[in-house]
N, C-alpha and C. Protein backbone atom coordinates (compact mmCIF):
# COMPACT_ATOMS: atom_id res chain seq x y z
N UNK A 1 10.22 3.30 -13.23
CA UNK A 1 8.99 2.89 -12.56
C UNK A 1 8.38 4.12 -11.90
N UNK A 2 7.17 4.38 -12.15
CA UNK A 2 6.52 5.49 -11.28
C UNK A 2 5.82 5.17 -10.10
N UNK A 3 6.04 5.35 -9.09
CA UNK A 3 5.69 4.86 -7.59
C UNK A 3 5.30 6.59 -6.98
N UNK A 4 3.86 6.27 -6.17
CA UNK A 4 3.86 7.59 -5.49
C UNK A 4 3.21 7.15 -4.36
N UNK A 5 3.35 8.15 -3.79
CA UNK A 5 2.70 8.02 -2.11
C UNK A 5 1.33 7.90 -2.34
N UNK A 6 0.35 7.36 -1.80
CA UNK A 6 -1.10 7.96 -1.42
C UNK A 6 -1.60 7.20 0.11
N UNK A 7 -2.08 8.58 0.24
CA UNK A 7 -3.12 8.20 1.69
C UNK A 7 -4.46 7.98 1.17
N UNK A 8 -4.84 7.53 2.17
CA UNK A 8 -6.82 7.09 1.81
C UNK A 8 -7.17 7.32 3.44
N UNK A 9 -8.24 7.91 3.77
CA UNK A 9 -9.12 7.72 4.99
C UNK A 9 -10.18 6.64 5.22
N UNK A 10 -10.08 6.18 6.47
CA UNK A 10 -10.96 5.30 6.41
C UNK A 10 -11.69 5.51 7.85
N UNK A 11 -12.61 5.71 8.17
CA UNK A 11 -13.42 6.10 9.99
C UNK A 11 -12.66 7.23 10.70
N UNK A 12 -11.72 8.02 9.55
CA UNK A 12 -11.30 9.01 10.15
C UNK A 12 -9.45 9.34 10.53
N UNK A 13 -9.37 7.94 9.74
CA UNK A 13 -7.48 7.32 10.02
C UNK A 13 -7.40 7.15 8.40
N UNK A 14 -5.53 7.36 8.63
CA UNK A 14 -5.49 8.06 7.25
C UNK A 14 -4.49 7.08 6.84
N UNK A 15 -4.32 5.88 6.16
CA UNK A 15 -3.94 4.80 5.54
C UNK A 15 -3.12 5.09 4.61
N UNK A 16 -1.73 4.86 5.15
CA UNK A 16 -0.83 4.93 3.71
C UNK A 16 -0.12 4.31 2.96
N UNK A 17 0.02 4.48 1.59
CA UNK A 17 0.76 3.50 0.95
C UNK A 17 1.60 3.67 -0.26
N UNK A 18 1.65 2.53 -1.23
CA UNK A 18 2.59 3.44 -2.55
C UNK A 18 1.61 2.64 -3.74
N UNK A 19 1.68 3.41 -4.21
CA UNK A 19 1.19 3.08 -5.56
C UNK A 19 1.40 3.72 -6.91
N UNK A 20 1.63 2.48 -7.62
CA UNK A 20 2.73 1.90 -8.27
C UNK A 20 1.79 2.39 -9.67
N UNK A 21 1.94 3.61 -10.46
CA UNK A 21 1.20 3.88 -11.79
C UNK A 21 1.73 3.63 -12.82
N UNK A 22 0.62 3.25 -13.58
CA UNK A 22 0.70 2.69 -14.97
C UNK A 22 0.85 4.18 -15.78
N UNK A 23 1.16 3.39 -16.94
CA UNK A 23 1.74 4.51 -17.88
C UNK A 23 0.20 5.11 -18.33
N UNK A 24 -0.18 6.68 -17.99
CA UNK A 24 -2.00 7.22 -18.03
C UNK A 24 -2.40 7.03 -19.90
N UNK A 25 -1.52 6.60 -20.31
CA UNK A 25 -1.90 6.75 -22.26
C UNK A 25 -2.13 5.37 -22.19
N UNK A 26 -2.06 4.55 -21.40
CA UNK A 26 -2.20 2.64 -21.81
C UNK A 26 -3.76 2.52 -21.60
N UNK A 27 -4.60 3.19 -21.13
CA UNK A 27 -6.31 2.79 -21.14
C UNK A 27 -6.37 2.18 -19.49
N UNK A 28 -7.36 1.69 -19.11
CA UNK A 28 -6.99 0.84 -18.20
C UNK A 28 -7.13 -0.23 -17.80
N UNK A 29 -6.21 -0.50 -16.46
CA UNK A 29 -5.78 -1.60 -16.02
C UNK A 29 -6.34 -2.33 -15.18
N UNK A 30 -5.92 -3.43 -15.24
CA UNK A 30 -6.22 -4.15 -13.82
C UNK A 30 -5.74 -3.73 -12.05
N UNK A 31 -6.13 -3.51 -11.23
CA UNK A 31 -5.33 -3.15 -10.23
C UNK A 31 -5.12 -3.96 -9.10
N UNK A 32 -4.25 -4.19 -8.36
CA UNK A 32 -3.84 -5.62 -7.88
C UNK A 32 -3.57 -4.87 -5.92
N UNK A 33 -4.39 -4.73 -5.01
CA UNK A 33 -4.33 -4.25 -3.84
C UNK A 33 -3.63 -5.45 -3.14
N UNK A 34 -2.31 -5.15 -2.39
CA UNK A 34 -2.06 -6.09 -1.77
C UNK A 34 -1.72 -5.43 -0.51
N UNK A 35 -2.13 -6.58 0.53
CA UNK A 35 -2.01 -6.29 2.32
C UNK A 35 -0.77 -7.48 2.72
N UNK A 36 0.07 -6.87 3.66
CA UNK A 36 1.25 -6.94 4.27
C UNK A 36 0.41 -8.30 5.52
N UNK A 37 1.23 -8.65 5.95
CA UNK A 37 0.78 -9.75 7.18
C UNK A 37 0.91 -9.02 8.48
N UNK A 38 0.94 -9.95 9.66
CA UNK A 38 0.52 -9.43 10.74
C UNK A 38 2.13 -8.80 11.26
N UNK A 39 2.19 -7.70 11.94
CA UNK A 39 2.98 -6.74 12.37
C UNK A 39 4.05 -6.17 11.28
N UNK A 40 3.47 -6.39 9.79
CA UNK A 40 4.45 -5.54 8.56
C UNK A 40 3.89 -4.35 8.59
N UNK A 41 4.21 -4.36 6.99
CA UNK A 41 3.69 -2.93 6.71
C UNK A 41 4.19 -2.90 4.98
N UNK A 42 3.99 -1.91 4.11
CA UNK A 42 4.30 -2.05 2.66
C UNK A 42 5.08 -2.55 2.25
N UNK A 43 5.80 -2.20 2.89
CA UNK A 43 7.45 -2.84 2.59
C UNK A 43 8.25 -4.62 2.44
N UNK A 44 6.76 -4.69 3.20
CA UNK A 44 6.97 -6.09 2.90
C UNK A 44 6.82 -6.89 1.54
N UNK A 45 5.86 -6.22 1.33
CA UNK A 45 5.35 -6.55 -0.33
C UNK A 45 5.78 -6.10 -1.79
N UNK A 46 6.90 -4.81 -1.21
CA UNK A 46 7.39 -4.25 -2.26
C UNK A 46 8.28 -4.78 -3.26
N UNK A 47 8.65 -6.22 -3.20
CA UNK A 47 9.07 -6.83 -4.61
C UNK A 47 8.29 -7.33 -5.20
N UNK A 48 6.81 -8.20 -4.67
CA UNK A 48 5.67 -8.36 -4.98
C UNK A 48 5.24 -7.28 -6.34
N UNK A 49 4.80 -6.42 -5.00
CA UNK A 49 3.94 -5.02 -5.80
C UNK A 49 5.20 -4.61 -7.33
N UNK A 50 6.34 -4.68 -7.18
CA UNK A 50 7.16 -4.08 -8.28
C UNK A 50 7.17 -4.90 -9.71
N UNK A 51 7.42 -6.62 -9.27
CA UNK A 51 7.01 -7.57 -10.38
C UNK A 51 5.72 -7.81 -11.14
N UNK A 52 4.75 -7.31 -10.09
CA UNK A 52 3.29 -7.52 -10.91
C UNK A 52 3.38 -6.46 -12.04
N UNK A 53 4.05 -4.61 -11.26
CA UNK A 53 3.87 -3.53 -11.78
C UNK A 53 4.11 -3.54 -13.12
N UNK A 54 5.82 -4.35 -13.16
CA UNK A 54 6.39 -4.57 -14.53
C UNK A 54 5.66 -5.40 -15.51
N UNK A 55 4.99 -6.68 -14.45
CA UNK A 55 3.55 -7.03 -16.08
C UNK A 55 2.79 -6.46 -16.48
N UNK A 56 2.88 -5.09 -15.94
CA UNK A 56 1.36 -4.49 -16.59
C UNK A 56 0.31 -4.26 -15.81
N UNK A 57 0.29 -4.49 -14.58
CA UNK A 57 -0.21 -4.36 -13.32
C UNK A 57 -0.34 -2.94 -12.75
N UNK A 58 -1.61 -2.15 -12.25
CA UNK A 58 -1.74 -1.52 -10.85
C UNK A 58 -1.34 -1.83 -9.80
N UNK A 59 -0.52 -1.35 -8.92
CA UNK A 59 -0.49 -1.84 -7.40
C UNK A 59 -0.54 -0.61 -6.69
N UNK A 60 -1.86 -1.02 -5.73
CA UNK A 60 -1.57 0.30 -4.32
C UNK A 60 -1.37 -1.23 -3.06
N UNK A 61 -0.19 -0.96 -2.45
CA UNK A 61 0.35 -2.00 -1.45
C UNK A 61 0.42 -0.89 -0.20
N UNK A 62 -0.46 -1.22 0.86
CA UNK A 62 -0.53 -0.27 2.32
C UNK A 62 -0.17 -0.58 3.33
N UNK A 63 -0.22 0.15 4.51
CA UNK A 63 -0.16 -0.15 5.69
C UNK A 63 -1.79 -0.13 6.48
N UNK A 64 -1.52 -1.17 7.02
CA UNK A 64 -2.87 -1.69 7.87
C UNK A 64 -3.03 -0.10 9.08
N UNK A 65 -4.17 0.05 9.07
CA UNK A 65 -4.19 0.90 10.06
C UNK A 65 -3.80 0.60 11.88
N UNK A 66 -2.80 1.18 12.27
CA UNK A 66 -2.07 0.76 13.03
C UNK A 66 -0.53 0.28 12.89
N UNK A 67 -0.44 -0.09 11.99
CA UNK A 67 0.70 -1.07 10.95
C UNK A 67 1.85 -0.28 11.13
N UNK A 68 2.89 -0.80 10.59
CA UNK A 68 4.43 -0.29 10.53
C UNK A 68 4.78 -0.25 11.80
N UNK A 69 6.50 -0.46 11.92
CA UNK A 69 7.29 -0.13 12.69
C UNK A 69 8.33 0.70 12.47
N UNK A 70 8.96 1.48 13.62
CA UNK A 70 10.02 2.66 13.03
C UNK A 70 9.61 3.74 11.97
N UNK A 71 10.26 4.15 11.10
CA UNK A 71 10.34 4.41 10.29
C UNK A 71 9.14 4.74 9.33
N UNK A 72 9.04 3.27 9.16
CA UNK A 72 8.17 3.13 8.23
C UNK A 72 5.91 2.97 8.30
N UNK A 73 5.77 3.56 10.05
CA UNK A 73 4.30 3.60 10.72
C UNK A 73 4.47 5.10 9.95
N UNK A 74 3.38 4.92 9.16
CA UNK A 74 2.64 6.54 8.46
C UNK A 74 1.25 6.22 8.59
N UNK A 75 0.72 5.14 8.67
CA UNK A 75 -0.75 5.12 8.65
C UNK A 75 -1.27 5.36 10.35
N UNK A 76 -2.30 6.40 10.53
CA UNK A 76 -2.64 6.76 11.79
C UNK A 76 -3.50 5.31 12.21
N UNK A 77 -3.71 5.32 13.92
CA UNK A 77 -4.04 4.74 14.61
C UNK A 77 -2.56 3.56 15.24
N UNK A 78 -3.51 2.90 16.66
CA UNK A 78 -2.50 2.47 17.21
C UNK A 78 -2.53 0.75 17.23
N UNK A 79 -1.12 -0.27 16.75
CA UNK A 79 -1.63 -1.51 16.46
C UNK A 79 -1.77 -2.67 17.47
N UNK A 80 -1.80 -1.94 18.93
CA UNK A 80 -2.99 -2.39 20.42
C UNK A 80 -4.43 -2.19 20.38
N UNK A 81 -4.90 -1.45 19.08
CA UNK A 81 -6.07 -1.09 19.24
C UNK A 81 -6.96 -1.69 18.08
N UNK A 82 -5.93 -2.82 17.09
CA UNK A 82 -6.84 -3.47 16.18
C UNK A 82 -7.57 -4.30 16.35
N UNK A 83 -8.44 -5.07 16.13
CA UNK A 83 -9.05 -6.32 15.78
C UNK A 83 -9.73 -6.64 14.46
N UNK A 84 -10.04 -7.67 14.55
CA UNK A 84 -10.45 -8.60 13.31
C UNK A 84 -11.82 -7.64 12.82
C-alpha cells in the first residue's frame, strides 16, 4: 500500500494527513476525503481510509485543524480555538 504524508494550508494553518495513492499508471480515480469526529484525528479513520484504498479508491483522511492528541496533533492551531 502506498500511504504518504501531506500537509495542505488553509488561513495560514497547515493541515495534516495521509494519503493513501493509487497506482499513477491506473488513469484516474475517484477520491474519497474523509474527516475524523469530534476530539480524533486520522487515525481514527485509518481502517476506513485503507479498505476503500484496496477498492480502488483515493483517500486523503486529516486532522481537523486543531485536532489530534499526543502524538498524533501535527495539524497547527489550537482545539479551544475551533468553532463551527
Amino acid at each position: 500500500m502506498a500511504v504518504q504524508d501531506l500537509w495542505l494550508k488553509r488561513d495560514g494553518f497547515k493541515i495534516y494527513g495521509k494519503y493513501y495513492c493509487p497506482d499513477e499508471n491506473s488513469g484516474q480515480l475517484p477520491l474519497i476525503i474523509m474527516s475524523h469526529g469530534f476530539r480524533g484525528s486520522h487515525l481514527g479513520t485509518q481502517a476506513y481510509a485503507e479498505q476503500a484504498y484496496q477498492a480502488g479508491y483515493a483517500v486523503y483522511s486529516y486532522d481537523f485543524v486543531g485536532s489530534g492528541d499526543g502524538s498524533s496533533k501535527q495539524s497547527d492551531g489550537d482545539f479551544l480555538a475551533m468553532s463551527v
